[in-house]
Protein backbone atom coordinates (compact mmCIF):
# COMPACT_ATOMS: atom_id res chain seq x y z
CA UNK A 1 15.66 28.03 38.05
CA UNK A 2 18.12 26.22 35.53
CA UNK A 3 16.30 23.91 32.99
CA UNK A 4 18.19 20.52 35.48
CA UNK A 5 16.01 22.19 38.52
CA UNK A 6 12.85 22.86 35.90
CA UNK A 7 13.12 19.37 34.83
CA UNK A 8 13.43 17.26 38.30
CA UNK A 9 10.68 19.41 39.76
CA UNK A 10 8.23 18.50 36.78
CA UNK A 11 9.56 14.78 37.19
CA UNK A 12 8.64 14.73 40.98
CA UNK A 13 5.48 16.76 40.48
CA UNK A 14 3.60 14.07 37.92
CA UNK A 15 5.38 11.33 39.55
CA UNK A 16 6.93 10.17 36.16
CA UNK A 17 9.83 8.91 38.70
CA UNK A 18 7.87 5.54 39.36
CA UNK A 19 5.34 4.77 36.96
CA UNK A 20 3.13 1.66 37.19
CA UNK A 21 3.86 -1.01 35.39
CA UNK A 22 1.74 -3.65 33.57
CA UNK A 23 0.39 -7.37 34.76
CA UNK A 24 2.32 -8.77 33.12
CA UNK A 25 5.76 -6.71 33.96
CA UNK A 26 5.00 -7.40 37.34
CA UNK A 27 5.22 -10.69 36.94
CA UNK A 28 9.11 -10.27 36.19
CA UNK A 29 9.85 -7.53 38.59
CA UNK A 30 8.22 -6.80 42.24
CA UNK A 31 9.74 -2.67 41.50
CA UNK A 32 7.82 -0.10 39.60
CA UNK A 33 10.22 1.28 36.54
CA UNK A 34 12.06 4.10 37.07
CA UNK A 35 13.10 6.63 34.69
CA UNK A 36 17.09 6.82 34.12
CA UNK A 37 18.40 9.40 36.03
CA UNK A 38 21.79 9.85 34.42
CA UNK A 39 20.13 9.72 30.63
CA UNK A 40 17.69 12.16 32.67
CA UNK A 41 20.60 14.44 33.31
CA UNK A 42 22.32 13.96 29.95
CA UNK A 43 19.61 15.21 28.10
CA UNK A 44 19.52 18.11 30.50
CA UNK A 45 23.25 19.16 29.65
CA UNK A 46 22.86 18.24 26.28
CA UNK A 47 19.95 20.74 26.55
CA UNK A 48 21.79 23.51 28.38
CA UNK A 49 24.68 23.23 26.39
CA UNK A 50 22.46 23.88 22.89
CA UNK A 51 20.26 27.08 24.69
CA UNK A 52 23.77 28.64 25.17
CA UNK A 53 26.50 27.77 22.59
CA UNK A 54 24.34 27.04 19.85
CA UNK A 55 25.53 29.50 16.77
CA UNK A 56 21.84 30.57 16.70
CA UNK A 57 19.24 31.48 20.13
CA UNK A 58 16.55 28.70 19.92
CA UNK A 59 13.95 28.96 22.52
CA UNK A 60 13.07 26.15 24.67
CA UNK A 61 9.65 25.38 23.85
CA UNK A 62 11.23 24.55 19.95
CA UNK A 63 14.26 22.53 21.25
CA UNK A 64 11.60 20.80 22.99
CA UNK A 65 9.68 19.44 20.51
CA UNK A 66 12.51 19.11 18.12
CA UNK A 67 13.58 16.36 21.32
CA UNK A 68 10.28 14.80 20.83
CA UNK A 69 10.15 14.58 17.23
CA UNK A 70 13.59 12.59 17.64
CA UNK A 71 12.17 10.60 20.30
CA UNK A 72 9.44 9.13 17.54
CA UNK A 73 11.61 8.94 14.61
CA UNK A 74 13.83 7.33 16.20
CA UNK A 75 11.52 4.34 17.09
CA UNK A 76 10.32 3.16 13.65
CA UNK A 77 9.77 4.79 10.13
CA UNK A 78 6.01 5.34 10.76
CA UNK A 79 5.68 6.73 13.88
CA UNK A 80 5.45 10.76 14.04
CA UNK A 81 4.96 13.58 16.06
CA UNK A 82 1.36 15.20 14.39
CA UNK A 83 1.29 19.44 14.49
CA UNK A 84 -2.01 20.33 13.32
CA UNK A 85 -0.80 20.75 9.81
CA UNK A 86 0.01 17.48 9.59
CA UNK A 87 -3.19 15.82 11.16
CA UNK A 88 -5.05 17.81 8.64
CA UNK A 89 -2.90 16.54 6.02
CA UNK A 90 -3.55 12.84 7.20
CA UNK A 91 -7.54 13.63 7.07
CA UNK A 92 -6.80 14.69 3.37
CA UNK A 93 -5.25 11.40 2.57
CA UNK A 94 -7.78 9.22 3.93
CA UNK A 95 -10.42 10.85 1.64
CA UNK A 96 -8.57 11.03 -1.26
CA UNK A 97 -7.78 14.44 -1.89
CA UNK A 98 -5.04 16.68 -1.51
CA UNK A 99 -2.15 18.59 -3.40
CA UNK A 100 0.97 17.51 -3.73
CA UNK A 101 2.78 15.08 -5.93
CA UNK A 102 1.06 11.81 -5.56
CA UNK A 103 3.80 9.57 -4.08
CA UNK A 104 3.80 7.40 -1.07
CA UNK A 105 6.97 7.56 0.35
CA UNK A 106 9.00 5.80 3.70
CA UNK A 107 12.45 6.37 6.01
CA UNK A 108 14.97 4.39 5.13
CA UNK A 109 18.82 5.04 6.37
CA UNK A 110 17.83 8.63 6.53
CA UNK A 111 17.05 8.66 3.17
CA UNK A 112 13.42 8.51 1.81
CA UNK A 113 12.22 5.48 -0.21
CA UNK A 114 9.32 5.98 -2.47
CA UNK A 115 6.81 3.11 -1.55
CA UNK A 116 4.64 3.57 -4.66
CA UNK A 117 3.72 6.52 -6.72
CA UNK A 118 -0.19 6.68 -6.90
CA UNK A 119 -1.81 6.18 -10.61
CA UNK A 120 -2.37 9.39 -12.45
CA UNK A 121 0.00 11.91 -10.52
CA UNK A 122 2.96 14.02 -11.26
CA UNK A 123 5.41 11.95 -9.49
CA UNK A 124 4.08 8.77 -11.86
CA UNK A 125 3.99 10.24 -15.28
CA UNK A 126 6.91 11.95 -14.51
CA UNK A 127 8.61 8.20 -14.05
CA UNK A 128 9.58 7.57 -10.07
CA UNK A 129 8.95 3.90 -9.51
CA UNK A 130 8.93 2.09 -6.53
CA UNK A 131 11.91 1.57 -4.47
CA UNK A 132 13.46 4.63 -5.95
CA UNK A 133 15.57 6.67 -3.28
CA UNK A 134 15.23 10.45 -2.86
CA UNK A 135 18.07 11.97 -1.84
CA UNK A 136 17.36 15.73 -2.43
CA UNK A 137 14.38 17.93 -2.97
CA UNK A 138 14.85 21.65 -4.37
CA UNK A 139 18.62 20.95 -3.97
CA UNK A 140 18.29 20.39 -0.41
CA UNK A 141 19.85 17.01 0.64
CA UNK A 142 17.02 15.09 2.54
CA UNK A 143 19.72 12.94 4.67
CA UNK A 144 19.01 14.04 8.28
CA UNK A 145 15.73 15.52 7.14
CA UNK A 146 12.69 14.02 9.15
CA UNK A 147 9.90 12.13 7.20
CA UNK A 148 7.43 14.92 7.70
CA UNK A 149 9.37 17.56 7.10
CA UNK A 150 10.32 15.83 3.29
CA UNK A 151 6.40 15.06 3.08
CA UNK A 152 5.81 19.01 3.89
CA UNK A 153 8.17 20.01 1.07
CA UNK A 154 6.56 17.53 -1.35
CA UNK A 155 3.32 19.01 -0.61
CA UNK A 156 2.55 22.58 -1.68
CA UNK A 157 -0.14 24.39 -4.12
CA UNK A 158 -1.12 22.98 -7.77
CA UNK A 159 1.44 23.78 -10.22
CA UNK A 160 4.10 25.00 -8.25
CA UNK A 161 7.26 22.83 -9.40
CA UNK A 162 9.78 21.04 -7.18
CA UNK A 163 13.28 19.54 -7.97
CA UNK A 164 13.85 15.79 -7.15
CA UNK A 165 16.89 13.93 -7.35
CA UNK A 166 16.53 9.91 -7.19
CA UNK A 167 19.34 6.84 -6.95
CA UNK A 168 17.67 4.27 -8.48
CA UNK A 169 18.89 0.70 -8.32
CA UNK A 170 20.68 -0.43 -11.60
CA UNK A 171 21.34 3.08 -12.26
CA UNK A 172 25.06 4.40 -12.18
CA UNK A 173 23.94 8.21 -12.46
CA UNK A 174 21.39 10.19 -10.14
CA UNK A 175 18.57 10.98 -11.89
CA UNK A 176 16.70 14.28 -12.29
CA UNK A 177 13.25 15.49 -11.80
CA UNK A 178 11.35 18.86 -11.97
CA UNK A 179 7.62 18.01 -10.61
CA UNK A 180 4.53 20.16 -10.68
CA UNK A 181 2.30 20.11 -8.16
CA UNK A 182 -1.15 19.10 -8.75
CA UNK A 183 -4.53 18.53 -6.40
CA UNK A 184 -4.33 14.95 -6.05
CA UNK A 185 -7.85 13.61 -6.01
CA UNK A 186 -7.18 9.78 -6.37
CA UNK A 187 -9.67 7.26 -7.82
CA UNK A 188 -9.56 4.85 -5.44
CA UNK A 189 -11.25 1.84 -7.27
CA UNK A 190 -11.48 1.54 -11.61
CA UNK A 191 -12.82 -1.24 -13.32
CA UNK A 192 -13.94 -2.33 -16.24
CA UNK A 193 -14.69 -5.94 -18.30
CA UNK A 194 -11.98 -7.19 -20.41
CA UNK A 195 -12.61 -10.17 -22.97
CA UNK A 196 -13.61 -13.06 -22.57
CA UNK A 197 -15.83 -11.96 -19.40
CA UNK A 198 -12.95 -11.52 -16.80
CA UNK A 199 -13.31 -8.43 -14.52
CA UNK A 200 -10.74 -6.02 -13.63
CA UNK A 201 -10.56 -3.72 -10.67
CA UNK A 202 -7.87 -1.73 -9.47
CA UNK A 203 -7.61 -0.26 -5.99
CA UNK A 204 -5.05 2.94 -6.35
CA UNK A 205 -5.35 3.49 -2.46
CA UNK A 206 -8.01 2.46 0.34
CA UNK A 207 -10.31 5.13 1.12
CA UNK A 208 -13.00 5.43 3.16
CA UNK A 209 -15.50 4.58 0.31
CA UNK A 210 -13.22 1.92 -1.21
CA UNK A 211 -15.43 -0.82 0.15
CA UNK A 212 -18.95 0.37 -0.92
CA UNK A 213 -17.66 1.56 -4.48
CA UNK A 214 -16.32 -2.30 -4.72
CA UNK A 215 -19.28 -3.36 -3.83
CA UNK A 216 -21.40 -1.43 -6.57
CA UNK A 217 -18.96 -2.59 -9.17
CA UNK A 218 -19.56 -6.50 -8.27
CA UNK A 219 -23.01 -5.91 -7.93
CA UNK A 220 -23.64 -4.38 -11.73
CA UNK A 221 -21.81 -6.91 -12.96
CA UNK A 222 -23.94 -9.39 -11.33
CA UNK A 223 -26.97 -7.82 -12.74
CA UNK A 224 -25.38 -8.40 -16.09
CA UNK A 225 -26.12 -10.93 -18.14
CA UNK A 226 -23.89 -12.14 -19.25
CA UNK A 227 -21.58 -13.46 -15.74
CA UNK A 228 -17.86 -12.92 -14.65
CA UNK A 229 -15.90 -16.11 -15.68
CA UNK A 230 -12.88 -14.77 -13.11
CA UNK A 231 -12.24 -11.50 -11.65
CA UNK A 232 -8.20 -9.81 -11.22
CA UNK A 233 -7.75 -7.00 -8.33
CA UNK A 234 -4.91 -5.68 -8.84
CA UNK A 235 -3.08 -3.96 -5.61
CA UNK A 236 0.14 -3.39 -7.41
CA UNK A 237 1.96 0.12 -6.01
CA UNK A 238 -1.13 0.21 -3.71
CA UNK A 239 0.83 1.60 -0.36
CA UNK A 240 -2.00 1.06 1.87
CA UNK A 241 -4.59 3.10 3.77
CA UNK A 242 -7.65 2.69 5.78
CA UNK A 243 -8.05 -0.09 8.00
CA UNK A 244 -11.66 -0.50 7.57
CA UNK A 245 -11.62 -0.17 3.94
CA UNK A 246 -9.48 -3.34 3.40
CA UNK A 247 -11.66 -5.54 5.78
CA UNK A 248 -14.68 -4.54 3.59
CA UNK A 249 -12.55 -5.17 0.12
CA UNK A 250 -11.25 -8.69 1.72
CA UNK A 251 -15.44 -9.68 2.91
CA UNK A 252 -16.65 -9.02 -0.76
CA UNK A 253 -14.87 -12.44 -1.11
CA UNK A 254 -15.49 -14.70 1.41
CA UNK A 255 -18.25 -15.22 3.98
CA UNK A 256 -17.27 -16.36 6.65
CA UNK A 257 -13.78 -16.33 9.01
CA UNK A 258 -11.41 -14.18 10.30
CA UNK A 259 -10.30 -11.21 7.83
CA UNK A 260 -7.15 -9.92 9.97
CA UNK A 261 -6.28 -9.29 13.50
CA UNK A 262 -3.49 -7.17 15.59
CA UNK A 263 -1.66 -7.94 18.50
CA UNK A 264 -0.13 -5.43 20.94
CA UNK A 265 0.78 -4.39 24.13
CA UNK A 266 -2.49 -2.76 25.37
CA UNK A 267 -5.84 -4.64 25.09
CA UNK A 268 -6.95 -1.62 22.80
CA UNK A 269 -4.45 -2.40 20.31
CA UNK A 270 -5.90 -6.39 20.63
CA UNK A 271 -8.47 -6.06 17.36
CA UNK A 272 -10.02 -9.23 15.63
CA UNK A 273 -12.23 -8.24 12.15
CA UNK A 274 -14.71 -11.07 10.58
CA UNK A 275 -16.26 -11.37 7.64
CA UNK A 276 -19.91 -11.70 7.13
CA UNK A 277 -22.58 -13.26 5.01
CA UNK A 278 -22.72 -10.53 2.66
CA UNK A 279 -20.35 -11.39 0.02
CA UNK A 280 -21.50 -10.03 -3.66
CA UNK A 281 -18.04 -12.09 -5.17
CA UNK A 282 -18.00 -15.10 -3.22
CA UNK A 283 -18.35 -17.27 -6.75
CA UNK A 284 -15.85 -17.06 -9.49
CA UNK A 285 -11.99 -17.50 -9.63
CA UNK A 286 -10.18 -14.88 -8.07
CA UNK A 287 -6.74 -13.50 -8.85
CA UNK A 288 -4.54 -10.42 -7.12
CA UNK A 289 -1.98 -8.94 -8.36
CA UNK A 290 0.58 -7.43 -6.08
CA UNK A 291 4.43 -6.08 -6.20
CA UNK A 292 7.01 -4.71 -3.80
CA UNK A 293 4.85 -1.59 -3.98
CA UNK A 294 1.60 -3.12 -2.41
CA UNK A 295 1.79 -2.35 1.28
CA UNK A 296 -0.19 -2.06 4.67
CA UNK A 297 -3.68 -2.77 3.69
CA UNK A 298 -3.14 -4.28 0.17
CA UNK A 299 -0.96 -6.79 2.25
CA UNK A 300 -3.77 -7.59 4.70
CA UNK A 301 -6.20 -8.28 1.68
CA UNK A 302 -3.92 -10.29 -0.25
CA UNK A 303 -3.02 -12.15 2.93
CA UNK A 304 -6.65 -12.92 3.96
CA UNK A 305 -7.43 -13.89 0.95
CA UNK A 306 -4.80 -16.11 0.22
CA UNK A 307 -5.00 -18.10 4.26
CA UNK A 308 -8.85 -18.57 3.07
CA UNK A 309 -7.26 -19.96 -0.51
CA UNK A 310 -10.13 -17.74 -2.02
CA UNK A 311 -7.68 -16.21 -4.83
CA UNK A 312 -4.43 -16.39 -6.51
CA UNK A 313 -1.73 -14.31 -5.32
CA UNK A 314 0.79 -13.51 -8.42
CA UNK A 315 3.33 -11.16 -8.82
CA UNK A 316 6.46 -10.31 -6.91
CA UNK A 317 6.85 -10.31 -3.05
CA UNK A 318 5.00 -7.25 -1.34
CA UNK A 319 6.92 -4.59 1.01
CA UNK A 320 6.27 -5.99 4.21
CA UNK A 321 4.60 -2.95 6.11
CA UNK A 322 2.40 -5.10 8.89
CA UNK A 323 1.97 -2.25 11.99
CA UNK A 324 -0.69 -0.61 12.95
CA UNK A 325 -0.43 3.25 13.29
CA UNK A 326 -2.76 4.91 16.57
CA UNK A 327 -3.16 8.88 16.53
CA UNK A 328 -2.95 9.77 19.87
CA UNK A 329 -4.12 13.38 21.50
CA UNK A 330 -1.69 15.11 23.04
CA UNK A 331 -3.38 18.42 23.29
CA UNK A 332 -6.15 19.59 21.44
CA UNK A 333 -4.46 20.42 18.15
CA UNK A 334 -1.57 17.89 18.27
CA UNK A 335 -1.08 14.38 18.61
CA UNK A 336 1.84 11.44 18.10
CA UNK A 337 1.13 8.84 15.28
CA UNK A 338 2.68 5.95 17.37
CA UNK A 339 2.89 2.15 15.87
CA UNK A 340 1.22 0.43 18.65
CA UNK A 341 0.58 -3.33 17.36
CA UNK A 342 1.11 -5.62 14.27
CA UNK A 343 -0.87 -7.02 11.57
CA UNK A 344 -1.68 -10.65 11.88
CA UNK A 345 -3.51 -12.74 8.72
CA UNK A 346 -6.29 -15.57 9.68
CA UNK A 347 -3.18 -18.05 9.84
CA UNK A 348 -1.30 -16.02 12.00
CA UNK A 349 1.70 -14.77 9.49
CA UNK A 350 3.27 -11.54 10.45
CA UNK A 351 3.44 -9.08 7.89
CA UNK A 352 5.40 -6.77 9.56
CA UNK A 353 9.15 -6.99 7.25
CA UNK A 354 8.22 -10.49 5.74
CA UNK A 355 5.27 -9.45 3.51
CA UNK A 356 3.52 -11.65 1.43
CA UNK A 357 4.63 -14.05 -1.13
CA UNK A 358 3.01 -14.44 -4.08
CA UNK A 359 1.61 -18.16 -4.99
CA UNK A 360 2.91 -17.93 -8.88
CA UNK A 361 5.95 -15.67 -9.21
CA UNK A 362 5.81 -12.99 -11.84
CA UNK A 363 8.16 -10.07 -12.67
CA UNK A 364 7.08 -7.54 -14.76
CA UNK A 365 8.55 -7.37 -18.33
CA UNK A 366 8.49 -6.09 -21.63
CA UNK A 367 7.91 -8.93 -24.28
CA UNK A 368 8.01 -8.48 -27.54
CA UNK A 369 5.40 -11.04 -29.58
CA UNK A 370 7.83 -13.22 -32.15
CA UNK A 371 6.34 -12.79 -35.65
CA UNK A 372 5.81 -16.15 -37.24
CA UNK A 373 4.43 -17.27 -40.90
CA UNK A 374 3.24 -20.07 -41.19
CA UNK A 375 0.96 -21.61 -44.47
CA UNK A 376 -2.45 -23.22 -43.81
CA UNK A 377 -4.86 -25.07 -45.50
CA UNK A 378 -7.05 -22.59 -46.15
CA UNK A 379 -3.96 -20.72 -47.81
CA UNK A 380 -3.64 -23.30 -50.44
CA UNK A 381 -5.15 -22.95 -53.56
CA UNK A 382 -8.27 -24.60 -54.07
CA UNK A 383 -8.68 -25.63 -50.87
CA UNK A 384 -12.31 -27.48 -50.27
CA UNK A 385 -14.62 -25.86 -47.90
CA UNK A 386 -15.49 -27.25 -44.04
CA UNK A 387 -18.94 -28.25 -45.50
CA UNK A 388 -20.63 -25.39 -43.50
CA UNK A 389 -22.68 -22.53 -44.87
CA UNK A 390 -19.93 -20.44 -44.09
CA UNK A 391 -15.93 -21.42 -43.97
CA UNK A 392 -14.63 -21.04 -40.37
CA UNK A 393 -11.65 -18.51 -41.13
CA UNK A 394 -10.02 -16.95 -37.77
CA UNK A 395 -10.78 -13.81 -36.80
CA UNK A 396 -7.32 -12.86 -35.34
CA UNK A 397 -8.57 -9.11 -33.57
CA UNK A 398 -8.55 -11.31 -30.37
CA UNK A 399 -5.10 -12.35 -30.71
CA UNK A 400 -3.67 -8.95 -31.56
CA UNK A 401 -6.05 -7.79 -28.69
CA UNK A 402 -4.13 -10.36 -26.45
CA UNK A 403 -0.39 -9.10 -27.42
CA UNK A 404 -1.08 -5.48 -27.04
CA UNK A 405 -2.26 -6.27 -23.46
CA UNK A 406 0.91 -8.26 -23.01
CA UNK A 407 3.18 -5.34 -24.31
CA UNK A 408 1.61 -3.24 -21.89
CA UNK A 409 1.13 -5.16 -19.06
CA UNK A 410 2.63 -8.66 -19.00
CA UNK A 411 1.82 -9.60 -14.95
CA UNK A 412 -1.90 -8.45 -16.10
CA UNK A 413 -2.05 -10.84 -19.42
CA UNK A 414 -0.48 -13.87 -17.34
CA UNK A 415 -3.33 -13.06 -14.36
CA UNK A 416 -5.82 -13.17 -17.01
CA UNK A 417 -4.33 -15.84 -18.96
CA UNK A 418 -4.49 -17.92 -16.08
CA UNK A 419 -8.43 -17.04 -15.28
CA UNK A 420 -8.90 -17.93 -18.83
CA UNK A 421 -7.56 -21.73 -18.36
CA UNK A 422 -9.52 -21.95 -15.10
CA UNK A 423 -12.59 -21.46 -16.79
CA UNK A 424 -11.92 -23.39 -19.89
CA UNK A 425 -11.58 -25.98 -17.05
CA UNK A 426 -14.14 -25.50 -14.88
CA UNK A 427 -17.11 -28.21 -14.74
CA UNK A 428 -19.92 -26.68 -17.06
CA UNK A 429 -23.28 -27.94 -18.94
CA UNK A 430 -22.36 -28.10 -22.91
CA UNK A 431 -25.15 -28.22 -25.28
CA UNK A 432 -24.75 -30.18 -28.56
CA UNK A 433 -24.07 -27.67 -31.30
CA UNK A 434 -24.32 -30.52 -34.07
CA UNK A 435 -25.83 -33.84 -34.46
CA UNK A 436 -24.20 -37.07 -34.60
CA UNK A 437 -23.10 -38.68 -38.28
């Protein structure tokens, strides 16, 4: 039996010929689809003509699934054909461990575009930023190389070393990298108070414990006593993640609404998420900080939070991934990873290529504080005193605190520059520190 003969009599045999079509395609047509016969028998010669004048024998079942590997890459960056390596890789990711470089990384043109290296990995100390093209690992050009088969050379065991060439934008000459491998265990969420009571959290990644660990962090601070003036989350280079984690991230701030819904073309794909009473931040000013790496689920939070005007959204415009990804069984050790609706915020924006635009535009920068000298009255000689016990001189450790988080960080110092104003503003009870003359 020739592989035309193999293929009609499997076609006719699951009656893939006429397939039933929706409610609402019936609507439009009275006739079930058909499948194309004469792209049906194309693929069979193109088939035929690789099993016996390729330079090298390649057994069907290979050719095969090489077919349906282009059949998914072909439809949109994300979706995937799933071998059981690479399901077990995808567990590995959603619980935050697994060895490799630490980079987050997308199709684009047949090249691969990093989305955002994660903090504290090889591929980040090493230097790759976001947006930054690789066009060759170990020498190997990656044009014409499939997403998971670059992800599978990325991968490999702790310190191991790969080469990585990147075209960078700006950047006449291709630049170099040798990476080691390491276990990548990411943090997911880090915190910590910085002055004048403002809270900082980062999310690296949403994990399956992203929401809880949040959730202990507001909580101790609450239990604190002295309380959060403003709070910054910072989703910069945060490429995304777990569903379920960012609806739990986006209800620690508001109580009540809709968080984020999909749309697609089965009623499965149809999902609407809520928040609920339980919101341990639903107080203080708010501010997020996102870039053009903040994708997927940092986009859904930062979206849901900014329809419900709960925060602040500064930075630079976010990468604009809005589909959802379903793992579907195909057997019992593989699957597909097909993009099967679209992410929706509680006004109804689509994420999907837009992303979300930042209320107070900020690009990151290196500023250099301008030294100035200038004389004072308490400079001059024999100056009188304020009449206090003790003269009023300023302490300037704050200020020198304040330009060595600009230098590092200026998007961070104007996020907490601005929480700083809206609390100096903010309607409070002032006791008299002195009487009246």
């Amino acid at each position: 039996m020739n592989i035309m003969t193999w293929i009609a009599s499997f076609v006719l045999a699951t009656g893939l010929l006429a397939i039933p079509v929706s409610a609402d395609e019936t609507s439009q047509s009275s006739t079930p689809a058909v499948l194309p016969l004469n792209e049906l028998r194309t693929f069979t010669e193109v088939f035929e003509r690789i099993r016996s004048f390729y330079v090298e024998p390649v057994d069907d079942k290979t050719l095969l699934e090489y077919a349906i590997k282009g059949m998914l890459s072909e439809l949109d960056p994300h979706s995937a054909y799933l071998e059981p390596e690479d399901f077990s890789d995808l567990q590995e990711n959603t619980s935050g461990k697994f060895g490799g470089l630490g980079i987050e990384v997308g199709m684009e043109d047949g090249l691969i575009r990093v989305v955002s290296p994660i903090d504290d990995t090889p591929a980040q100390q090493a230097g790759i930023l976001s947006g930054d093209l690789i066009i060759s690992l170990d020498q190997e050009p990656v044009l014409g190389m499939s997403l998971n088969d670059a992800i599978n050379r990325m991968r490999g065991e702790p310190g191991t070393s790969i080469d990585v060439e990147i075209r960078r934008s700006g950047e006449a000459d291709i630049l170099s990298f040798t990476l080691v491998r390491a276990e990548i265990k990411v943090a997911s969420v880090r915190s910590e108070r910085l002055r004048n009571d403002i809270g900082y959290v980062r999310i690296t990644q949403f994990q399956e414990r992203t929401g809880p660990d949040l959730v202990n962090i507001l909580t101790s601070w609450q239990a604190e006593t002295t309380p959060l003036k403003g709070l910054i989350l910072d989703l910069r280079n945060n490429p995304g993640g777990v569903l379920d984690a960012a609806v739990d991230v986006t209800d620690a701030f508001i109580s009540e609404g809709l968080i984020v819904y999909t749309e697609g073309r089965s009623e499965d794909a149809e999902l609407y998420f809520e928040a609920t009473e339980q919101t341990p931040a639903a107080d203080y000013p708010v501010v997020v900080l996102i870039n053009g790496g903040s994708a997927s689920a940092s986009e859904i939070v930062a979206g849901a939070l900014q329809d419900h005007q709960r925060a602040v959204i500064v930075g630079t415009q976010s990468f604009g991934k809005g589909s959802v990804q379903s793992v579907l069984p195909i057997t019992h050790d593989k699957a597909i990873k097909l993009t099967t609706a679209r992410y929706f915020t509680p006004k109804g924006r689509s994420i999907q290529a837009q992303g979300i635009t930042p209320d107070i535009w900020i690009e990151q920068s290196d500023v250099t504080p301008k030294k100035q000298r200038f004389y004072k009255e308490a400079d001059l000689p024999g100056h009188l005193s304020n009449g206090r016990e003790k003269d009023d001189t300023n302490d300037d450790s704050e200020q020198r605190a304040s330009d060595e988080l600009m230098r590092k960080d200026f998007q961070l110092y104007e996020a907490h520059t601005l929480l700083r104003g809206w609390a100096l503003l903010a309607p409070q009870t002032r006791t008299p520190t002195s009487t009246q003359p």
